[in-house]
Protein backbone atom coordinates (compact mmCIF):
# COMPACT_ATOMS: atom_id res chain seq x y z
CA UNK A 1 43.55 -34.27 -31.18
CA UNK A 2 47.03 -35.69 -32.77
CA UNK A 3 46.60 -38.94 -34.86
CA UNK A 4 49.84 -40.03 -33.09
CA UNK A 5 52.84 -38.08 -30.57
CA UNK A 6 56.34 -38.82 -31.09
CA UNK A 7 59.07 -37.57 -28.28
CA UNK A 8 61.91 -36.79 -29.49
CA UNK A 9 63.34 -35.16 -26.20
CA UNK A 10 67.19 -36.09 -25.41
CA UNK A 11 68.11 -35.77 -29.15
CA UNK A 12 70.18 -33.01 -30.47
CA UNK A 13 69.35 -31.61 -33.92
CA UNK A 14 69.33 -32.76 -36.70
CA UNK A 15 67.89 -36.07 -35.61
CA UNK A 16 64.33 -34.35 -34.37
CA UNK A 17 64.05 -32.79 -37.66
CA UNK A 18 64.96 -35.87 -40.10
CA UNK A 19 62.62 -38.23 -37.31
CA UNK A 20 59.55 -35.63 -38.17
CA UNK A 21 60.40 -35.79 -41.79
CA UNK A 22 60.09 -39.70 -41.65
CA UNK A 23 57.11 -39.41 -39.92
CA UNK A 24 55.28 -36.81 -42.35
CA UNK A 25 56.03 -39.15 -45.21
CA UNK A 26 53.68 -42.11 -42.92
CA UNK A 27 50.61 -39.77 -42.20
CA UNK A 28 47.69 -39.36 -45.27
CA UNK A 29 46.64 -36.23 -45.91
CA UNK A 30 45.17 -34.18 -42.71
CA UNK A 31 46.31 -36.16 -40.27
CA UNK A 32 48.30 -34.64 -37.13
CA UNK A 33 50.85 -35.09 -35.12
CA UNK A 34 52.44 -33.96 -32.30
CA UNK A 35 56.27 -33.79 -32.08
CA UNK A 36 57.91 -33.01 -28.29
CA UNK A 37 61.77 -32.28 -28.73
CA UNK A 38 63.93 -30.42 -26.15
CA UNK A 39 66.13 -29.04 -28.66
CA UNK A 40 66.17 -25.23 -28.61
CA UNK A 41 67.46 -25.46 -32.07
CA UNK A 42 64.45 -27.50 -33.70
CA UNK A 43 62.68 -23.84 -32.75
CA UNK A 44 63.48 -22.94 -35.85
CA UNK A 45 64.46 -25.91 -38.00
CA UNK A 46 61.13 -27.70 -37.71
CA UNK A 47 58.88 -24.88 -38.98
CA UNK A 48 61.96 -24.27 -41.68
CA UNK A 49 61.39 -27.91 -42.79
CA UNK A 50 57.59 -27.47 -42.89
CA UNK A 51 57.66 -24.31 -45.26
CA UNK A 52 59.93 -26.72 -47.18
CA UNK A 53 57.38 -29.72 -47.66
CA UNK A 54 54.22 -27.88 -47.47
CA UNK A 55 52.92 -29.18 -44.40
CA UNK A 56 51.13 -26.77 -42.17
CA UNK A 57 52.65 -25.79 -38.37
CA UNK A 58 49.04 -25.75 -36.58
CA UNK A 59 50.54 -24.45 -33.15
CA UNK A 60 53.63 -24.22 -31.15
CA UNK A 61 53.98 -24.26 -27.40
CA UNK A 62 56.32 -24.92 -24.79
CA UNK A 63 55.84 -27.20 -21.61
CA UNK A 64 58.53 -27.82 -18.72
CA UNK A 65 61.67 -27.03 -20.97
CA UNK A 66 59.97 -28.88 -23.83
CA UNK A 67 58.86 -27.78 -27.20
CA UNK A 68 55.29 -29.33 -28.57
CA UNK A 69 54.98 -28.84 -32.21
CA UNK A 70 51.24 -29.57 -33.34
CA UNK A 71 52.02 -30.18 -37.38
CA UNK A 72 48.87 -31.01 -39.93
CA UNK A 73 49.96 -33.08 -42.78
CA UNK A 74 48.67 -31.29 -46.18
């Protein structure tokens, strides 16, 4: 269960991806949270970001059009 959802649907990137940084830097360690975008490009930006800061990508899925990233703060 996510510690808090954002929805980031109807922004273009790279607003998802500096939006989820922001929000990583807020969460203590081993909390998650779940990030919606409809960005195709975020696909592959978000988990790029998360190999950057060390957080861990706990499961990606896609619902109506929409991508749900699942991210664990480490």
């Amino acid at each position: 269960m996510a510690n808090k959802t954002v929805d980031y649907t109807g922004l273009k990137c790279p607003l998802p991806v500096l939006k989820t940084k922001k929000e990583l830097k807020n969460l203590a360690s081993g909390q998650i949270i779940e990030v919606i975008v409809d960005d195709v490009g975020a696909k592959k930006d978000i988990p790029a970001l998360l190999t950057k800061i060390g957080d861990e990508l706990v499961e990606l899925r896609e619902d109506n059009g929409n991508l749900i990233f699942v991210i664990k703060k480490a």
